[in-house]
PDB file of N, CA and C in Angstrom:
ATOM      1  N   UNK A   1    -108.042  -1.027 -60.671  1.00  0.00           N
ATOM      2  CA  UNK A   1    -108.223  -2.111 -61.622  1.00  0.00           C
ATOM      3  C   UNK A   1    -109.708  -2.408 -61.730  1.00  0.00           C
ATOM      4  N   UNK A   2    -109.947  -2.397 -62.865  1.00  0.00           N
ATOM      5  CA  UNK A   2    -111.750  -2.764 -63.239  1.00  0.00           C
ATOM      6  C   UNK A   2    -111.760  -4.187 -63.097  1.00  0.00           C
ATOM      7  N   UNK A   3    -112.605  -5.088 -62.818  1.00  0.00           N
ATOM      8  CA  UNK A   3    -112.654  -6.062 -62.946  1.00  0.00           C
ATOM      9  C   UNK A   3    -114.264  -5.931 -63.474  1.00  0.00           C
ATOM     10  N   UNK A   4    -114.581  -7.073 -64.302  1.00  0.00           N
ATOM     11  CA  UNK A   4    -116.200  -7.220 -64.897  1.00  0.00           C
ATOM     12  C   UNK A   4    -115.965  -8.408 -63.562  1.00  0.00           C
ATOM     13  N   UNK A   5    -117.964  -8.531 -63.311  1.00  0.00           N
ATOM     14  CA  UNK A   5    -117.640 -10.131 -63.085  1.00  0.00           C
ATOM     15  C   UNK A   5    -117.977 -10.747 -63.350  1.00  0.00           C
ATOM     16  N   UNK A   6    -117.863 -11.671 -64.967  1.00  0.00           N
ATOM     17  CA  UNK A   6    -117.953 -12.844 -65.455  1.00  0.00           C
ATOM     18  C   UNK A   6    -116.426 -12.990 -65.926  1.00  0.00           C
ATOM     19  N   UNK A   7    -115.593 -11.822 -65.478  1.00  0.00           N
ATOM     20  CA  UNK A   7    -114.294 -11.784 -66.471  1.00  0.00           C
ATOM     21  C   UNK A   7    -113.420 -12.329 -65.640  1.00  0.00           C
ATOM     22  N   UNK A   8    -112.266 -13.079 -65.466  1.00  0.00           N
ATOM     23  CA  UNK A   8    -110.791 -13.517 -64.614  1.00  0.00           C
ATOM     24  C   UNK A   8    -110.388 -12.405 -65.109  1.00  0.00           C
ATOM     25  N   UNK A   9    -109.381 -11.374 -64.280  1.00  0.00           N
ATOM     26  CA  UNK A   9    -108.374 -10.741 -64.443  1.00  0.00           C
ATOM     27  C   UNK A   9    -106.962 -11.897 -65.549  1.00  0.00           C
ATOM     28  N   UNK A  10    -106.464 -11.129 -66.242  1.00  0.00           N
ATOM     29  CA  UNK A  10    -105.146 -11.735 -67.036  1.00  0.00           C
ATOM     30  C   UNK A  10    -104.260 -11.633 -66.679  1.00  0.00           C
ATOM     31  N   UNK A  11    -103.259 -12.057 -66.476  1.00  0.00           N
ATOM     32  CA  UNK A  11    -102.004 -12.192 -66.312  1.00  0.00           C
ATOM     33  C   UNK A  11    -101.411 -10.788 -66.445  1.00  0.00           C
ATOM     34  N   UNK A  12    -100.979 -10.094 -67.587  1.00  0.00           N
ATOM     35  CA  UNK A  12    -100.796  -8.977 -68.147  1.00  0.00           C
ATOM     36  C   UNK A  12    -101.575  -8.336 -66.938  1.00  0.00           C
ATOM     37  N   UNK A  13    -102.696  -8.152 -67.062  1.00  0.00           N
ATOM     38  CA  UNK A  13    -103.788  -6.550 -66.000  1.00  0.00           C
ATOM     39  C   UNK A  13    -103.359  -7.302 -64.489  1.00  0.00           C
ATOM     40  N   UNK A  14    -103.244  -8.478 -64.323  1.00  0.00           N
ATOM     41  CA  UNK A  14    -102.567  -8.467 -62.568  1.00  0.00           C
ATOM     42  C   UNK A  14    -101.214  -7.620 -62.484  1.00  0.00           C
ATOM     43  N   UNK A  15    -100.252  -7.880 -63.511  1.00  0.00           N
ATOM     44  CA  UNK A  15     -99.060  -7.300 -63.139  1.00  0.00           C
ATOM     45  C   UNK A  15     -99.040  -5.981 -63.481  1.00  0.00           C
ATOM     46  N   UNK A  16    -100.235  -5.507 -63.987  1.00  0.00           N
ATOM     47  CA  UNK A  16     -99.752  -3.973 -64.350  1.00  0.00           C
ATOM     48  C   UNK A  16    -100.668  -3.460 -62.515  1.00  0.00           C
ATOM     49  N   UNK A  17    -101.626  -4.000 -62.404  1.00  0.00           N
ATOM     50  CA  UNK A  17    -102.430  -3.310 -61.232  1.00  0.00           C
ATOM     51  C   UNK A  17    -101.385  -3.523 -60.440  1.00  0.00           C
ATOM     52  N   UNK A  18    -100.091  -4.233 -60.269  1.00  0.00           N
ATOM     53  CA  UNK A  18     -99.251  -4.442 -59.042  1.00  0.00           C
ATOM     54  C   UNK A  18     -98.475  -3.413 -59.172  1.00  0.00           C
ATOM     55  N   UNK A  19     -98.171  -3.304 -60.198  1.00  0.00           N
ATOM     56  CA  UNK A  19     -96.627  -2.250 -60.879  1.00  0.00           C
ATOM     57  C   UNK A  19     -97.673  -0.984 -60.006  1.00  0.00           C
ATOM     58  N   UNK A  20     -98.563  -0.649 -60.690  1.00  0.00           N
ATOM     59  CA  UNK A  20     -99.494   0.356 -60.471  1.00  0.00           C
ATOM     60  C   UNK A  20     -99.755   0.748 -58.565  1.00  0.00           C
ATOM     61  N   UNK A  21    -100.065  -0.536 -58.074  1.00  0.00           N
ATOM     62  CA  UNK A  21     -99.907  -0.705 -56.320  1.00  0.00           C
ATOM     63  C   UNK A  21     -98.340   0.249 -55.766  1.00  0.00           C
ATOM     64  N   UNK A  22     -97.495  -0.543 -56.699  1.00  0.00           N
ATOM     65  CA  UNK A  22     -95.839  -0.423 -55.721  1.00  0.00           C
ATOM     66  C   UNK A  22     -95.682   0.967 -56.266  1.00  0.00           C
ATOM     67  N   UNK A  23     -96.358   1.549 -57.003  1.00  0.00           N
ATOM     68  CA  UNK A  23     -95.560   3.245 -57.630  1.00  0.00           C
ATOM     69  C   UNK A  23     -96.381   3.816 -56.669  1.00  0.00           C
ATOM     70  N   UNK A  24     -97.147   3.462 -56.058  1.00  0.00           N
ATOM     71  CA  UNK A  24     -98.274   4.393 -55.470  1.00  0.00           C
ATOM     72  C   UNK A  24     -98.168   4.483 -54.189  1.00  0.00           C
ATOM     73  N   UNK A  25     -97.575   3.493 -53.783  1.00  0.00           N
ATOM     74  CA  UNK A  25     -96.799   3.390 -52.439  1.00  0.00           C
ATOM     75  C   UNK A  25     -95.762   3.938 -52.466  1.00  0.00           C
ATOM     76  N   UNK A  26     -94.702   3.898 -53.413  1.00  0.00           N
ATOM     77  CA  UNK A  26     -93.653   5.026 -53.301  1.00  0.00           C
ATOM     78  C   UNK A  26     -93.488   6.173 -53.717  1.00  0.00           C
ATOM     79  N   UNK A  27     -94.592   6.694 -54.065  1.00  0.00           N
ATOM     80  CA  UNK A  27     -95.044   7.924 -54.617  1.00  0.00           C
ATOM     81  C   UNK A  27     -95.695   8.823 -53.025  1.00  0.00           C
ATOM     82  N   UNK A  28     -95.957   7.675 -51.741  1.00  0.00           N
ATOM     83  CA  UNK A  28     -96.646   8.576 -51.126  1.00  0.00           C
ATOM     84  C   UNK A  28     -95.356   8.799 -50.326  1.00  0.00           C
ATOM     85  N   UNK A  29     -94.639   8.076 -50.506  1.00  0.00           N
ATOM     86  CA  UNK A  29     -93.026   7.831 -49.285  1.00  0.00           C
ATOM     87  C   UNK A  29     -93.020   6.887 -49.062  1.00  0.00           C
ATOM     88  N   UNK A  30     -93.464   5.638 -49.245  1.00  0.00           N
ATOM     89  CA  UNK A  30     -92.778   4.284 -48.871  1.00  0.00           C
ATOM     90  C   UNK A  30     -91.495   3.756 -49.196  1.00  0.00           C
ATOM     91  N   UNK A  31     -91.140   2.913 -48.491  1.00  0.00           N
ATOM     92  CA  UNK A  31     -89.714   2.300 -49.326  1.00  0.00           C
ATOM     93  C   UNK A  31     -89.899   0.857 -49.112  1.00  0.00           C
ATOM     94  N   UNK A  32     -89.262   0.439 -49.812  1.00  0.00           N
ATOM     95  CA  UNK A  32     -88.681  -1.297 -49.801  1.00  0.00           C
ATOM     96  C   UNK A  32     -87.980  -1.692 -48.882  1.00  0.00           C
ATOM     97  N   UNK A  33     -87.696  -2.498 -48.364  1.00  0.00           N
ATOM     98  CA  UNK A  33     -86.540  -3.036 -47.599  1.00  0.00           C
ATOM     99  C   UNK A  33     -86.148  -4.109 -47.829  1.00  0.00           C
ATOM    100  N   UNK A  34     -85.055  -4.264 -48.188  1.00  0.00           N
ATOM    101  CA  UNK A  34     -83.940  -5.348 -48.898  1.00  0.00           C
ATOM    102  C   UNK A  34     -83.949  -6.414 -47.440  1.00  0.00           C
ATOM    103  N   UNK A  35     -83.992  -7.612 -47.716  1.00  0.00           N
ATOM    104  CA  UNK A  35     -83.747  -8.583 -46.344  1.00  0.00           C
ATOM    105  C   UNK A  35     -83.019  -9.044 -47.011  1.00  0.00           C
ATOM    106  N   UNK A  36     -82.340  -9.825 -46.201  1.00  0.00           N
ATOM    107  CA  UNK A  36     -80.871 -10.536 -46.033  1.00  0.00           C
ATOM    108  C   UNK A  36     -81.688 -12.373 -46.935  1.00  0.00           C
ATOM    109  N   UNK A  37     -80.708 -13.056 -47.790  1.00  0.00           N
ATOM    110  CA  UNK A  37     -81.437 -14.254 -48.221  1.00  0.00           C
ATOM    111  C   UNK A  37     -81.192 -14.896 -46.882  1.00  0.00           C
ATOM    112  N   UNK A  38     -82.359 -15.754 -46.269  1.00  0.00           N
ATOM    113  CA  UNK A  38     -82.245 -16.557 -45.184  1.00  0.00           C
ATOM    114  C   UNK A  38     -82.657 -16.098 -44.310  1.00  0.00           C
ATOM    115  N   UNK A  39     -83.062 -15.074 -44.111  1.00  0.00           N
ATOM    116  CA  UNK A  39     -84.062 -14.370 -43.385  1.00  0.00           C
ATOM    117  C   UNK A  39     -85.377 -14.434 -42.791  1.00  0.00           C
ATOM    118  N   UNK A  40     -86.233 -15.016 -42.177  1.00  0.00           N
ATOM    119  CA  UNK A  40     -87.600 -15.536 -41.837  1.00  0.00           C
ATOM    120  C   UNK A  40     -88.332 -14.256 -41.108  1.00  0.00           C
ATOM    121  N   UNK A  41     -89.285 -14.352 -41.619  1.00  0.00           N
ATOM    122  CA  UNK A  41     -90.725 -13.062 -41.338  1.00  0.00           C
ATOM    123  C   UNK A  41     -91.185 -13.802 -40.244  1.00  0.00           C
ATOM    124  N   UNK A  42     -90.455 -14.727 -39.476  1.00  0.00           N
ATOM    125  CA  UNK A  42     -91.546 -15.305 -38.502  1.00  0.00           C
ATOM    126  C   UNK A  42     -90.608 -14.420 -37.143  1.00  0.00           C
ATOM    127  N   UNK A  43     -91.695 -14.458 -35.896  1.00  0.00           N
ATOM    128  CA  UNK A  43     -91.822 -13.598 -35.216  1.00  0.00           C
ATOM    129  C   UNK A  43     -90.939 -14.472 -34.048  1.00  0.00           C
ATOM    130  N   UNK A  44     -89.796 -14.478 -33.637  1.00  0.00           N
ATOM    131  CA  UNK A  44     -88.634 -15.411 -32.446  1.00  0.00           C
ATOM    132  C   UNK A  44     -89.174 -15.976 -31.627  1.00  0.00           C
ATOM    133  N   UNK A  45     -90.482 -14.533 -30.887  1.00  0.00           N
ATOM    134  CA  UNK A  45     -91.270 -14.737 -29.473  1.00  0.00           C
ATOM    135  C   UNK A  45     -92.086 -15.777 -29.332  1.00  0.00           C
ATOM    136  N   UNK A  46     -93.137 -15.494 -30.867  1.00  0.00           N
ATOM    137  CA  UNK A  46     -94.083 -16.663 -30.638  1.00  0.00           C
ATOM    138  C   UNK A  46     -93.934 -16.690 -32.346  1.00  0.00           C
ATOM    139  N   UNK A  47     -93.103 -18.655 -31.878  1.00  0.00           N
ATOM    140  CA  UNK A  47     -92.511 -19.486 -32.926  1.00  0.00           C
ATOM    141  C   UNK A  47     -93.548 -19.956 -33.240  1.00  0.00           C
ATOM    142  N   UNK A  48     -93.769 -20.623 -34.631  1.00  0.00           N
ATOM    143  CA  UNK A  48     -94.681 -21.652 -35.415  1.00  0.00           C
ATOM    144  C   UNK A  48     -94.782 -22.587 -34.327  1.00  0.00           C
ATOM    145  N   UNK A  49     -96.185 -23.062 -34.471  1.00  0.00           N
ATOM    146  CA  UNK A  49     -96.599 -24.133 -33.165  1.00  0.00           C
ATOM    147  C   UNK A  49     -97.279 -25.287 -34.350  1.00  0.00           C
ATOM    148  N   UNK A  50     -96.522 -26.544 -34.036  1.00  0.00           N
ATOM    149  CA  UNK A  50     -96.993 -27.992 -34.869  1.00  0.00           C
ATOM    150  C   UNK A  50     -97.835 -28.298 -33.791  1.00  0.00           C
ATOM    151  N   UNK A  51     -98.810 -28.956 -34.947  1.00  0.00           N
ATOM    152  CA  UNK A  51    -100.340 -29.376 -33.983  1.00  0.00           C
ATOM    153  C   UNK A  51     -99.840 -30.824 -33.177  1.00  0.00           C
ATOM    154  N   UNK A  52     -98.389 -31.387 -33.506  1.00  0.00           N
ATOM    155  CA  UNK A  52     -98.241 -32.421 -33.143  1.00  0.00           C
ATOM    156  C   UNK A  52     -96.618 -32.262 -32.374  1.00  0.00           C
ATOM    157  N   UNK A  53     -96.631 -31.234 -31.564  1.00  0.00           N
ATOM    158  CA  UNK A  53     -95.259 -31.087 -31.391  1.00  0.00           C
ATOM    159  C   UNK A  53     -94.854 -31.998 -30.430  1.00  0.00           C
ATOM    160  N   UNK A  54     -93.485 -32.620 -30.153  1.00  0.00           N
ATOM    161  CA  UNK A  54     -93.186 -33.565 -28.845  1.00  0.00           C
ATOM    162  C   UNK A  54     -92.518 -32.718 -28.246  1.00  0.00           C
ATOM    163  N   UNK A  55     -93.072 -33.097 -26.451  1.00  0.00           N
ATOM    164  CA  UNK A  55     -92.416 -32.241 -25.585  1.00  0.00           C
ATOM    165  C   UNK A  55     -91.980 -33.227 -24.873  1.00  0.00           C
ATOM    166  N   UNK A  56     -91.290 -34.018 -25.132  1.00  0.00           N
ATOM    167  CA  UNK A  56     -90.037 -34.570 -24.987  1.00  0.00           C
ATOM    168  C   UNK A  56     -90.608 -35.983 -23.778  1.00  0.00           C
ATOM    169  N   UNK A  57     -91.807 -35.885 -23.604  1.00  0.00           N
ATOM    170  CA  UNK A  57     -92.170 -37.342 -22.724  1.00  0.00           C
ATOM    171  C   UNK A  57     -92.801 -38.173 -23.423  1.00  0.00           C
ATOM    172  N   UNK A  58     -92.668 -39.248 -23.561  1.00  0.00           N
ATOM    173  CA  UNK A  58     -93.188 -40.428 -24.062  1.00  0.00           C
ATOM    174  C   UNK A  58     -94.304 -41.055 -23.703  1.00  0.00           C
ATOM    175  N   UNK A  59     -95.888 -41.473 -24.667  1.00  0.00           N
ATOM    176  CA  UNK A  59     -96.934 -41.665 -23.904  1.00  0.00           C
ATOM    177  C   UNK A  59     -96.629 -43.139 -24.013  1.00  0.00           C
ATOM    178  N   UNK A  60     -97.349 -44.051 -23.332  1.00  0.00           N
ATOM    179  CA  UNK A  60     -97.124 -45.375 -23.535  1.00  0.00           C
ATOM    180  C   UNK A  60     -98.489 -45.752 -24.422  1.00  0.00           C
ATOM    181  N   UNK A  61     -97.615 -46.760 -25.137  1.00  0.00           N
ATOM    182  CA  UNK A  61     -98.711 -47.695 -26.457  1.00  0.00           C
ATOM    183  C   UNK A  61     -99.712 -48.425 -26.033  1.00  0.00           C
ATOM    184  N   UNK A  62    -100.813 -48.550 -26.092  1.00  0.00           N
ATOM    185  CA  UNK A  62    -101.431 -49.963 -25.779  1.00  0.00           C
ATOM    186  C   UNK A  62    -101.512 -51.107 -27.259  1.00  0.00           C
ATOM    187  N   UNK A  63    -101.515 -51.664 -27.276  1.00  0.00           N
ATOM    188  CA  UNK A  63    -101.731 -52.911 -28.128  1.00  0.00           C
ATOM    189  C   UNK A  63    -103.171 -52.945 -28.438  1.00  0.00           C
ATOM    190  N   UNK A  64    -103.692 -53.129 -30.008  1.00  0.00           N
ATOM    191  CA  UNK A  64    -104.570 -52.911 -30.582  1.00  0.00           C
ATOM    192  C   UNK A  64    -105.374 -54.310 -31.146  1.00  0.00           C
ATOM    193  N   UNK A  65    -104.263 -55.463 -31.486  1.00  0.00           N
ATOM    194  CA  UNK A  65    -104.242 -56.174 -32.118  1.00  0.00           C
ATOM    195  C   UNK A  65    -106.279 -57.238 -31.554  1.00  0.00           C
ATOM    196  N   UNK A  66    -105.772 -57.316 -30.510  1.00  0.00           N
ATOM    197  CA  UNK A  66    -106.833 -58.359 -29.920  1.00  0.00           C
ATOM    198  C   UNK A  66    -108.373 -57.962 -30.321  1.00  0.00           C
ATOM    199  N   UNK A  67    -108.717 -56.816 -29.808  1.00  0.00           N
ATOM    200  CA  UNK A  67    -109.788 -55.468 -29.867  1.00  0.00           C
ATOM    201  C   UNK A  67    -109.956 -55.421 -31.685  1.00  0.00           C
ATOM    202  N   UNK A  68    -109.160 -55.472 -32.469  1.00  0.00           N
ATOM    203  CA  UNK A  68    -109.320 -55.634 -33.935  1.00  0.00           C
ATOM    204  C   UNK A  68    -109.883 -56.942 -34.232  1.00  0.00           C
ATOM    205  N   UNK A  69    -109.311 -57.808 -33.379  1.00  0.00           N
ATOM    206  CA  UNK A  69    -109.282 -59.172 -33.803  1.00  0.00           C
ATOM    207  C   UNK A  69    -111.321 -59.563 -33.779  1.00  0.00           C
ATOM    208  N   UNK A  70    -111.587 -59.151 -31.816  1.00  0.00           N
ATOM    209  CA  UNK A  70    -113.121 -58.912 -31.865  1.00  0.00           C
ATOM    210  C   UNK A  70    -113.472 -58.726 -32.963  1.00  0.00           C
ATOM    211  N   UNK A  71    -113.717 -57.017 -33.325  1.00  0.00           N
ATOM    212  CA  UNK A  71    -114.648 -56.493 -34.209  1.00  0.00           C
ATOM    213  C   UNK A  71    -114.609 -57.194 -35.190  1.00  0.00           C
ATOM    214  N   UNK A  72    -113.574 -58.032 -35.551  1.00  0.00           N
ATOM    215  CA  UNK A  72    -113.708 -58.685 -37.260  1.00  0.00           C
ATOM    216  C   UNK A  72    -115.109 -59.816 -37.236  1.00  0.00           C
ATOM    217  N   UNK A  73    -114.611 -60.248 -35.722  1.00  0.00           N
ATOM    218  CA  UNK A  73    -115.688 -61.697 -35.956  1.00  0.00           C
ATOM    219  C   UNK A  73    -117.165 -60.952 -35.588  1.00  0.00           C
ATOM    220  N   UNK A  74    -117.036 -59.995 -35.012  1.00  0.00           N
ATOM    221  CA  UNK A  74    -118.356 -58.976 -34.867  1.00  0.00           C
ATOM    222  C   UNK A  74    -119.027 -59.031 -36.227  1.00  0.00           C
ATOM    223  N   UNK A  75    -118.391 -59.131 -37.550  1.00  0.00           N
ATOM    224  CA  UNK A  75    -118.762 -58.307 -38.935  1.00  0.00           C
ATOM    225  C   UNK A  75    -119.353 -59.418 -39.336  1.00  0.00           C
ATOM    226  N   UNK A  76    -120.543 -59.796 -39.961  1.00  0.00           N
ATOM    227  CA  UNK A  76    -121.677 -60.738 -40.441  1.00  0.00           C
ATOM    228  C   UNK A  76    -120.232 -61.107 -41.464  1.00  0.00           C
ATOM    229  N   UNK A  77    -120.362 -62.088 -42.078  1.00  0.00           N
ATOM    230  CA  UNK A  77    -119.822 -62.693 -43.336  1.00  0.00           C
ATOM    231  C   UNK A  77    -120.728 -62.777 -44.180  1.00  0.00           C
ATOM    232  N   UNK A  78    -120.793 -62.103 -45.465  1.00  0.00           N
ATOM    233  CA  UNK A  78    -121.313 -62.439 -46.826  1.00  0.00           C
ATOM    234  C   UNK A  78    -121.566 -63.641 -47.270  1.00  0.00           C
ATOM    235  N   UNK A  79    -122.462 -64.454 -47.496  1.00  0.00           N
ATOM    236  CA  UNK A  79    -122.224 -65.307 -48.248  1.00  0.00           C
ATOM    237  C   UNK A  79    -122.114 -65.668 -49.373  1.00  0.00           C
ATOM    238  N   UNK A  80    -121.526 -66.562 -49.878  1.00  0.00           N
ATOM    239  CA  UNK A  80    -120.397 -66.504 -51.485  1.00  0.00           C
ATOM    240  C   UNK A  80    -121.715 -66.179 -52.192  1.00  0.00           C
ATOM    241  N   UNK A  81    -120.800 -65.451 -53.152  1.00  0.00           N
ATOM    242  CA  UNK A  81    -121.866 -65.077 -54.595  1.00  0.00           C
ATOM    243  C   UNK A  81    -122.477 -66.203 -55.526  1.00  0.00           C
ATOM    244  N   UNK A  82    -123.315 -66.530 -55.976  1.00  0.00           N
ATOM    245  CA  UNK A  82    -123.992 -67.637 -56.277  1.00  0.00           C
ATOM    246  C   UNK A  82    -122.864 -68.176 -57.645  1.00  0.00           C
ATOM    247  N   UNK A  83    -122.736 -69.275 -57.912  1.00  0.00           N
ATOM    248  CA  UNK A  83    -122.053 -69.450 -58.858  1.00  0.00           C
ATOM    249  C   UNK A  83    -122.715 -69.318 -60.643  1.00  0.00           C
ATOM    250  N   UNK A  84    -121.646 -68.913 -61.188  1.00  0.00           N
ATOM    251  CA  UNK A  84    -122.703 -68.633 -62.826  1.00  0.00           C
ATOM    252  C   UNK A  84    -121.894 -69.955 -63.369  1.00  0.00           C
ATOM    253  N   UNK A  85    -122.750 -70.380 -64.578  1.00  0.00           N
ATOM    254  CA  UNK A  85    -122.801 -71.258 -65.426  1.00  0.00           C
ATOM    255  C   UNK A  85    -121.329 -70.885 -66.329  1.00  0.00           C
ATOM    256  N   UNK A  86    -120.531 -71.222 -66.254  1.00  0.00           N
ATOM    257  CA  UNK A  86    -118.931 -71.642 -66.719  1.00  0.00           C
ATOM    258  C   UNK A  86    -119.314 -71.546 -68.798  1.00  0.00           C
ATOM    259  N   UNK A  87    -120.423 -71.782 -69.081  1.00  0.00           N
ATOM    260  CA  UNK A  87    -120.439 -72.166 -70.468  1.00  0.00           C
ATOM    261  C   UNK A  87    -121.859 -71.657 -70.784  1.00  0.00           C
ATOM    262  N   UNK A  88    -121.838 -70.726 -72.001  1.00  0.00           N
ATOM    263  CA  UNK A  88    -122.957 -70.022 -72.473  1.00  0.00           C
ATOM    264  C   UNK A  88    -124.020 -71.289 -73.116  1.00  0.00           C
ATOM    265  N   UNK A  89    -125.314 -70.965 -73.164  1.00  0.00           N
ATOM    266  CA  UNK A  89    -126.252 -71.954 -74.175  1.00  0.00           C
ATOM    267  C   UNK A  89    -125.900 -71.935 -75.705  1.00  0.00           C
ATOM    268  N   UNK A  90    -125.960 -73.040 -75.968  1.00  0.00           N
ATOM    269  CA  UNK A  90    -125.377 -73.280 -77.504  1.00  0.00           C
ATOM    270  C   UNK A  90    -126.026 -73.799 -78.247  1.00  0.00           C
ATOM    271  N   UNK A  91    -126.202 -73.367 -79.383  1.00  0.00           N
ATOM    272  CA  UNK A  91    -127.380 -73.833 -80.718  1.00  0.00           C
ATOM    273  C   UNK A  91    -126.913 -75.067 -80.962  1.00  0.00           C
ATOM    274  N   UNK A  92    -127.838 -76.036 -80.649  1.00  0.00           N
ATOM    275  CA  UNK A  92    -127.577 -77.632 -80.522  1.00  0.00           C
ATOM    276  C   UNK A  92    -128.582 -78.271 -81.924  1.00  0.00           C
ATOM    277  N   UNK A  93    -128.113 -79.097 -83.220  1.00  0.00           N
ATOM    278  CA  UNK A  93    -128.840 -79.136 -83.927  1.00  0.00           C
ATOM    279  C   UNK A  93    -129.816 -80.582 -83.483  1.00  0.00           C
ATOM    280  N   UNK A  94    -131.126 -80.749 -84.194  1.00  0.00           N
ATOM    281  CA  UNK A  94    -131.554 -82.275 -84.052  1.00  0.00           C
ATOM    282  C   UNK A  94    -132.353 -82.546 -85.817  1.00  0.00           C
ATOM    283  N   UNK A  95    -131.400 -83.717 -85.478  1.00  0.00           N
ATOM    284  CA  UNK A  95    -131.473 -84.097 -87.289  1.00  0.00           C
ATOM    285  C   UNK A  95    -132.518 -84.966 -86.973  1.00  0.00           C
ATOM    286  N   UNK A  96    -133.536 -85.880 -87.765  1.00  0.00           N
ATOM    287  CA  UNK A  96    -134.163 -86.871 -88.432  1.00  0.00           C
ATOM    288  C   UNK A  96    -133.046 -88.145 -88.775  1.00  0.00           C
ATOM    289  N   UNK A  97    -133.980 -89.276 -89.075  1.00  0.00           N
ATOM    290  CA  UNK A  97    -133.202 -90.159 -89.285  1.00  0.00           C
ATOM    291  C   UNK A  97    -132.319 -90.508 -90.308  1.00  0.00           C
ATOM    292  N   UNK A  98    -132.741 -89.185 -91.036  1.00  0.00           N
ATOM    293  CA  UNK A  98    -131.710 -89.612 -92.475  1.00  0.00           C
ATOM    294  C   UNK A  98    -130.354 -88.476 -92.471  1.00  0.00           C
ATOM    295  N   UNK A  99    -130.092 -87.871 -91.307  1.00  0.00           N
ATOM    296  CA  UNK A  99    -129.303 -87.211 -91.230  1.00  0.00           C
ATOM    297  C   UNK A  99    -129.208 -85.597 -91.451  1.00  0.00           C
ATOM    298  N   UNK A 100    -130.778 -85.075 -91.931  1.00  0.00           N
ATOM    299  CA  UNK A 100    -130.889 -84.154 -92.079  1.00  0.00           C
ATOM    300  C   UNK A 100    -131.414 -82.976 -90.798  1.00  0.00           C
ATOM    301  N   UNK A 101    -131.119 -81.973 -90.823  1.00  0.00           N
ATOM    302  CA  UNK A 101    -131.406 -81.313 -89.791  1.00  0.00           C
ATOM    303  C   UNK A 101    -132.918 -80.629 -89.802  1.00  0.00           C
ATOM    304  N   UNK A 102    -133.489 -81.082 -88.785  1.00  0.00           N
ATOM    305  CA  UNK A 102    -134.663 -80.597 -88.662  1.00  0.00           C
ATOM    306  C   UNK A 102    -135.065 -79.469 -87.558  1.00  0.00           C
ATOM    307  N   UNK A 103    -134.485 -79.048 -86.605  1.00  0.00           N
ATOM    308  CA  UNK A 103    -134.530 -77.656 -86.459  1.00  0.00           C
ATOM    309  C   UNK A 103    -133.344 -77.822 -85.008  1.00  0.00           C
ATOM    310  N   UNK A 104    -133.288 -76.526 -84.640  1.00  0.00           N
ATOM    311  CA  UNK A 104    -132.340 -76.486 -83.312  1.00  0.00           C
ATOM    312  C   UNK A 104    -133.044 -75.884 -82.186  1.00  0.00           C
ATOM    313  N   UNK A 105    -132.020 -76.421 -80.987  1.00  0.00           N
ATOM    314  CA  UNK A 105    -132.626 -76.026 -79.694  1.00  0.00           C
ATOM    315  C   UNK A 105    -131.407 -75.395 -78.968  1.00  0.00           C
ATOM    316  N   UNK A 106    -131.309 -74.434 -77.993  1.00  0.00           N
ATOM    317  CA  UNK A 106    -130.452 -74.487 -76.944  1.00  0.00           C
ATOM    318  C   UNK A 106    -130.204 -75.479 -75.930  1.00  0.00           C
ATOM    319  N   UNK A 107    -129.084 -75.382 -75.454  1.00  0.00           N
ATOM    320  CA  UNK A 107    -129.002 -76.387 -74.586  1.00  0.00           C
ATOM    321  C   UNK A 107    -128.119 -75.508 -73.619  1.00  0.00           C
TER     322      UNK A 107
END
C-alpha cells in the first residue's frame, strides 16, 4: 500500500490493503481459525490484573472530616467585591426661572 504523507489512507485503500494482507497469508499456507462465540484470547495462567483488585482484607478508614475542617480556616478569605452603583448616571435637565431648559448635567 502507497501511502503519500500529507494523504490519510481511505476507507476503500484500507480494506483493499487488508483483503490484499489475508490472500497473502493464505497464499503462503496460512489458515484461519474459527473460535467458538464466547471465547476469550486471554491467557487462564496469567489473568487480567485490575490496578485496584481486592484481596479480600479490609483496610481501615480514617476520618477526614476535622483535617478538612483545618485547612479551610487555613485559606485567607477574600474580601467582598466592592459594591457598584445599583443605578446608571442620568441626563438630569436644569431649567431657568421661566421654565425653560437651559442645559443638562449628569447626576
Amino acid at each position: 500500500m502507497i501511502m503519500l504523507a500529507n494523504k490519510r489512507p481511505t476507507k476503500k485503500e484500507l480494506r483493499e490493503h487488508l483483503e490484499q494482507e489475508v490472500e497473502k497469508f493464505l497464499s503462503q499456507g496460512g489458515e484461519v481459525k474459527n473460535i467458538e462465540n464466547g471465547k476469550s484470547g486471554d491467557n487462564v495462567l496469567n489473568p487480567w490484573s485490575i490496578p485496584l483488585q481486592f484481596n479480600g482484607t479490609r483496610e481501615e478508614r480514617h476520618p477526614v472530616g476535622d483535617l478538612l475542617k483545618k485547612i479551610d480556616a487555613r485559606k485567607r478569605k477574600s474580601p467582598p467585591p466592592p459594591q457598584k452603583s445599583r443605578h446608571k448616571p442620568r441626563k438630569h435637565w436644569i431649567y431657568d426661572d421661566f421654565g425653560e431648559p437651559v442645559r443638562w448635567v449628569w447626576k
